[in-house]
Protein backbone atom coordinates (compact mmCIF):
# COMPACT_ATOMS: atom_id res chain seq x y z
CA UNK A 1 82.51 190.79 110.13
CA UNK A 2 81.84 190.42 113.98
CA UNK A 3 84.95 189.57 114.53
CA UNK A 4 86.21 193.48 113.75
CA UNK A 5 83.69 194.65 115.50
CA UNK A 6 84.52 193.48 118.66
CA UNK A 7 88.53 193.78 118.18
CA UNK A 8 87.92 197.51 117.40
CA UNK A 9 85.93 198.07 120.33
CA UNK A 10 88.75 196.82 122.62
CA UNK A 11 87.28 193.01 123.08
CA UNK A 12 88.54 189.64 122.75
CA UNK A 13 87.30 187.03 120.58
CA UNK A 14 87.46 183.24 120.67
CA UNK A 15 87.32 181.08 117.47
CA UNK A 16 87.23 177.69 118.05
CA UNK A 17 86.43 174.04 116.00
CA UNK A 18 86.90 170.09 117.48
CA UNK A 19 90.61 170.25 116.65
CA UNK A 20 91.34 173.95 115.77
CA UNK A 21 93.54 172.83 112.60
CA UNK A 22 90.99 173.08 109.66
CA UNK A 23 87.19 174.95 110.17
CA UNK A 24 88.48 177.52 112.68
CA UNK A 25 91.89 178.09 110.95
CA UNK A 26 89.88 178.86 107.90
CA UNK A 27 87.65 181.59 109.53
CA UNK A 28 90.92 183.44 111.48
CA UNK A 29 92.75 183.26 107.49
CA UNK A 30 89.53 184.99 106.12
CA UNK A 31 89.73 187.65 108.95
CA UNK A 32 93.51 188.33 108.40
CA UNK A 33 93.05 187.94 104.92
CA UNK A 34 90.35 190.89 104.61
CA UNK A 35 91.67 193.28 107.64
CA UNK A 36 95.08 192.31 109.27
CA UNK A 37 97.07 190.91 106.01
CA UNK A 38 98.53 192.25 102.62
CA UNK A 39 97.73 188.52 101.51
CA UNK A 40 96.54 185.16 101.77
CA UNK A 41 99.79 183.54 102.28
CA UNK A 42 101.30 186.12 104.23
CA UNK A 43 98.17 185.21 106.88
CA UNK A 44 99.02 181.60 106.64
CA UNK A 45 102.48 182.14 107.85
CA UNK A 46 101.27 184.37 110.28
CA UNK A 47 98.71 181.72 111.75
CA UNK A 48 101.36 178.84 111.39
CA UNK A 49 104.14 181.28 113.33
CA UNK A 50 101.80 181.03 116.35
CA UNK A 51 99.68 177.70 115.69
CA UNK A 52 102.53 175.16 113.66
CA UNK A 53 99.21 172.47 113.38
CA UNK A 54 96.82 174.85 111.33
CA UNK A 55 95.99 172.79 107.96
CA UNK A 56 92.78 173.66 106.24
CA UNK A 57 91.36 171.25 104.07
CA UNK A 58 91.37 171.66 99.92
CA UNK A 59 87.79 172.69 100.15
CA UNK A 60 88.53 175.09 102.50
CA UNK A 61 91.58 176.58 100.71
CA UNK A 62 89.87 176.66 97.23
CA UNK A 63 87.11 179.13 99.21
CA UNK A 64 89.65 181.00 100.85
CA UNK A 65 91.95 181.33 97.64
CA UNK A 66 88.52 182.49 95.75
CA UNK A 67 87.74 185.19 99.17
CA UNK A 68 91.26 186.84 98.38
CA UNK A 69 91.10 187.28 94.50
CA UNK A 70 87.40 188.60 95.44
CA UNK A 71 88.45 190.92 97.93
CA UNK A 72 91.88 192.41 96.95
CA UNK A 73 90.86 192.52 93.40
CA UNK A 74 94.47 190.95 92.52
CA UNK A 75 95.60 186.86 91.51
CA UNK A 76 95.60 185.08 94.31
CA UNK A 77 98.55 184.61 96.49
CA UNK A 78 98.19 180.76 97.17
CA UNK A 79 98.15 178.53 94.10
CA UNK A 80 96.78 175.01 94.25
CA UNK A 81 99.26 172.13 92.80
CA UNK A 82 99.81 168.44 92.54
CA UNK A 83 101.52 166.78 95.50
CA UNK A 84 104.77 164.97 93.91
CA UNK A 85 104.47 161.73 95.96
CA UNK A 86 100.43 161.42 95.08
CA UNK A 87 99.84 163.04 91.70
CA UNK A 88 96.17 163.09 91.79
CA UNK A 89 96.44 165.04 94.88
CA UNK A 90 96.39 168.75 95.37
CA UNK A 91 97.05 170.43 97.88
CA UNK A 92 98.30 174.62 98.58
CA UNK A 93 101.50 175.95 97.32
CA UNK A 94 102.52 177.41 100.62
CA UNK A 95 102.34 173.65 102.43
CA UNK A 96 105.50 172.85 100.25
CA UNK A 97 107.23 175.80 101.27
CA UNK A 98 106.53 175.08 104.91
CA UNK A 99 107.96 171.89 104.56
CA UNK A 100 110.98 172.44 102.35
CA UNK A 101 111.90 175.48 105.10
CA UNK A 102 115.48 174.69 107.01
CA UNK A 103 114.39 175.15 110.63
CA UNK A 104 117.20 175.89 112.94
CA UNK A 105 118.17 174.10 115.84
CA UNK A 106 117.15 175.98 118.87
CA UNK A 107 121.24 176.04 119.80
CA UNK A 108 122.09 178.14 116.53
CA UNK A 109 119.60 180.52 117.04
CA UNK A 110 120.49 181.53 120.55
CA UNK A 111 123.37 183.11 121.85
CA UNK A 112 125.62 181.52 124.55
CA UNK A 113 123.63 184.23 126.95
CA UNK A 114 120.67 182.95 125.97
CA UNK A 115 121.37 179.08 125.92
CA UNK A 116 122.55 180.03 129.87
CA UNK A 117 119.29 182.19 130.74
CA UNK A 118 117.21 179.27 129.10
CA UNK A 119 119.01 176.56 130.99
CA UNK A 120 118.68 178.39 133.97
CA UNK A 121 115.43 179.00 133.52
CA UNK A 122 114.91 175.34 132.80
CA UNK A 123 116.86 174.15 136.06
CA UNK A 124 114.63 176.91 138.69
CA UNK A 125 112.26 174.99 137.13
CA UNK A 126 112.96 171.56 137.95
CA UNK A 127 114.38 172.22 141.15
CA UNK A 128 110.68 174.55 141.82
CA UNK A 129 109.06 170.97 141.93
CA UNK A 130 110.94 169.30 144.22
């Protein structure tokens, strides 16, 4: 793949669609799939950890579950079931566990040093405007 190429010789690379949530998602889960990943899924998470809107569509994610099993010579990582609230719908296993996640609130996760440096932060902000 190009893309390697020009990673391994020190470049950058941009990968780009209309909206960046479904054809260019798909190409950057193939490349982490094949040379950055130990799976499918764990590149999803990966790609949703820096890009929360990334949602490849069913065609897509049949192809990409196919590219794995092809490539890592193993059952695929991602299954394919039937949405609960439309039962002729299908859609990737690993959507359900993105939504059924607890997130935490931004207050549990910091410390009371960091809720301080972020609200100072926040308030050399506001008053840099004025």
């Amino acid at each position: 793949l190009q893309i390697e190429t020009v990673i391994v010789d020190g470049g950058a690379v941009l990968v780009h669609c209309v909206a960046g949530v479904s054809r260019s998602a798909t190409i950057c889960l193939a490349f982490l799939t094949k040379y950055r990943c130990r799976s499918l899924r764990d590149a999803y998470f990966l790609m949703v950890s820096k890009r929360p809107l990334v949602r490849p569509n069913i065609g897509f994610w049949r192809q990409l579950i196919q590219f794995e099993q092809e490539i890592k010579h193993a059952p695929a990582s991602v299954r394919m079931i039937y949405d609960e609230a439309q039962a002729d719908h299908l859609l990737p296993d690993v959507y359900l566990e993105q939504t059924v996640r607890p997130v935490k609130p931004l207050w549990i996760t910091l410390s009371i040093a960091g809720v301080l440096s972020l609200f100072l932060s926040m308030l050399a902000h506001l008053l840099s405007t004025f």
